[in-house]
Protein backbone atom coordinates (compact mmCIF):
# COMPACT_ATOMS: atom_id res chain seq x y z
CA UNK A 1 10.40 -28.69 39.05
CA UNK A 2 9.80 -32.32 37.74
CA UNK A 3 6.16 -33.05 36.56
CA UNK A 4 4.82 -36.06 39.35
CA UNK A 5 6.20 -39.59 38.17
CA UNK A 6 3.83 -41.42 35.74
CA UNK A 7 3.20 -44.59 36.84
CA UNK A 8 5.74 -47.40 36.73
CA UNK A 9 3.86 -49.50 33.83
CA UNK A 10 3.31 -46.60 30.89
CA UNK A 11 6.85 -45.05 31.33
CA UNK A 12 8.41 -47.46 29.26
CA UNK A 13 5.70 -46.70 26.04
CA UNK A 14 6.13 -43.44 26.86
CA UNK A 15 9.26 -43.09 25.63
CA UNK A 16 9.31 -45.40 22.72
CA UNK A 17 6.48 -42.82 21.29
CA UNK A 18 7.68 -39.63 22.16
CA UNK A 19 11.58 -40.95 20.33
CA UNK A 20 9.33 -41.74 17.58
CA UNK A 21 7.45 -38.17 17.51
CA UNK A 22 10.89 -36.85 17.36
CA UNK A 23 12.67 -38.54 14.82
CA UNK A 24 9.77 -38.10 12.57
CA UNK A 25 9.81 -33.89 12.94
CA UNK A 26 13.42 -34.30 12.28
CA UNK A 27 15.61 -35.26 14.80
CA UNK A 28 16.01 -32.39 17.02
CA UNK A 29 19.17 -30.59 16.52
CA UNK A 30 20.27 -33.04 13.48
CA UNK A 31 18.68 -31.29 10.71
CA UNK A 32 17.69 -27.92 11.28
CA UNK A 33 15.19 -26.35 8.57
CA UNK A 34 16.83 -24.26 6.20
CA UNK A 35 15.02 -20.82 5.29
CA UNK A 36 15.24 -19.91 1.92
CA UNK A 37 16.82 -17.19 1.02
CA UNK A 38 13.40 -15.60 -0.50
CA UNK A 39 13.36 -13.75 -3.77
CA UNK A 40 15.55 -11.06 -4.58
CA UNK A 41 14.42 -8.55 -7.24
CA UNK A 42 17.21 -8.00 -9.64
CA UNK A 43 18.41 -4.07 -9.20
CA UNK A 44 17.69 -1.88 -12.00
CA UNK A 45 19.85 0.79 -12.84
CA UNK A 46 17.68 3.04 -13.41
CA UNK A 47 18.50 6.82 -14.63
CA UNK A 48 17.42 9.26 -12.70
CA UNK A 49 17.41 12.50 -14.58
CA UNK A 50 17.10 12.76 -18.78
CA UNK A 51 19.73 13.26 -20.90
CA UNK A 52 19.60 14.35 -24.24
CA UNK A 53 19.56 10.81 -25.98
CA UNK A 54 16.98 9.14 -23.24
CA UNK A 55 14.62 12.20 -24.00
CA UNK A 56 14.55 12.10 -27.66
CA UNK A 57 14.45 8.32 -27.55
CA UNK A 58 11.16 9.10 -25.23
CA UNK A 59 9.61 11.73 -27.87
CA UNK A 60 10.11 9.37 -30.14
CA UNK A 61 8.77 5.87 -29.00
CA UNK A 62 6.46 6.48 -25.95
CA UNK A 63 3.56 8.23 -28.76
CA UNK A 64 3.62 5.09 -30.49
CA UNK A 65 2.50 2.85 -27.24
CA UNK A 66 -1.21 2.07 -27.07
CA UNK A 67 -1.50 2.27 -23.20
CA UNK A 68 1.18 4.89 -21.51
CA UNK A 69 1.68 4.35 -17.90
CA UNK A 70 4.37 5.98 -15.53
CA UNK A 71 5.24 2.41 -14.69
CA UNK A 72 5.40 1.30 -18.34
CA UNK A 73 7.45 4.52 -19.08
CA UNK A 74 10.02 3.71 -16.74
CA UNK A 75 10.31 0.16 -17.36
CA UNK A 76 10.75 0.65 -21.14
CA UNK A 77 13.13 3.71 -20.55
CA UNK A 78 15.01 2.11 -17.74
CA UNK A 79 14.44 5.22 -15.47
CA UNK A 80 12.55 6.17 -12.41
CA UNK A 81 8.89 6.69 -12.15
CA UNK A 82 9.58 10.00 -10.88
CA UNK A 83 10.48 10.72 -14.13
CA UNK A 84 8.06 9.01 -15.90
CA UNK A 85 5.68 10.46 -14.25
CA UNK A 86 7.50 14.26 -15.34
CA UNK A 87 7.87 12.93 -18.86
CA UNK A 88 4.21 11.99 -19.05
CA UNK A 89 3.47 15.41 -17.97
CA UNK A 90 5.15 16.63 -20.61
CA UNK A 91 4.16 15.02 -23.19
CA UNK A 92 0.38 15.57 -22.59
CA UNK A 93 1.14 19.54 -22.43
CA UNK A 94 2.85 18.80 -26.14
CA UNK A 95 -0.44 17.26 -27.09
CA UNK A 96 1.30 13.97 -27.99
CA UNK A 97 -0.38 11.78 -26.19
CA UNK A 98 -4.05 11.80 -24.27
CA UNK A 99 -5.02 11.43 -20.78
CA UNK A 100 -7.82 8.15 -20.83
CA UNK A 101 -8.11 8.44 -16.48
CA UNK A 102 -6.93 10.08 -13.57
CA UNK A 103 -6.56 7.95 -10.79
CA UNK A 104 -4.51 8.75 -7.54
CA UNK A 105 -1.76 5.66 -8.00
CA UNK A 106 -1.81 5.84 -11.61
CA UNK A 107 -2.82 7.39 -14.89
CA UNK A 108 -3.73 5.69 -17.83
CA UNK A 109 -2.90 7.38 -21.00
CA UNK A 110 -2.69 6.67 -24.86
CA UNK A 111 -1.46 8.18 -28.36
CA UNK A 112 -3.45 11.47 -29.75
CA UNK A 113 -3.66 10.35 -32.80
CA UNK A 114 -5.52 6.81 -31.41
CA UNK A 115 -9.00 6.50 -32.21
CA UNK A 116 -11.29 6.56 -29.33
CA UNK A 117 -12.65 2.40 -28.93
């Protein structure tokens, strides 16, 4: 199904404009667009259960943070936030560190010994 035939006298700028449209969005099949490969976050190998060594090395440094988050946790310990989140609850049951606020996603907690600001 052919659209109906222009008239005779515009066909030929027609043309000319519509090869010009073209080579300016890049020439059809010529140059395709690449797609990026996007961003790829680097894997962490992250432990998943505490050994002796990553616990005491958590007892010994995680009191001394100002802010203690599950995420910073397991960032700093290169371990899950699972765990974090376990280690936290630990911690806070030793009386090491404080709760500051309960929030569904995340708690925010800091040192005992910190002054309340």
């Amino acid at each position: 199904a052919m659209p109906a035939k222009a008239p005779q006298g515009s066909k030929g700028k027609d043309n000319a404009s519509s090869k010009n449209a073209q080579a300016g969005k890049g020439d059809g099949k010529a140059k395709k667009k690449k797609w990026s490969k996007g961003k790829q976050k680097e894997k962490l190998n992250a432990a998943v259960f505490f050994d002796k060594n990553l616990y005491e090395k958590l007892k010994k440094e995680a009191p001394n943070y100002k802010l203690i988050t599950p995420s910073i946790i397991a960032e700093r310990m290169r371990c899950n936030v699972t765990m974090a989140r376990k280690a936290i609850k630990d911690l806070e049951d030793r009386g090491v560190i404080k709760c500051l606020c309960k929030h569904g996603a995340q708690t925010l907690y800091t040192r005992a010994l910190a002054t309340t600001e």
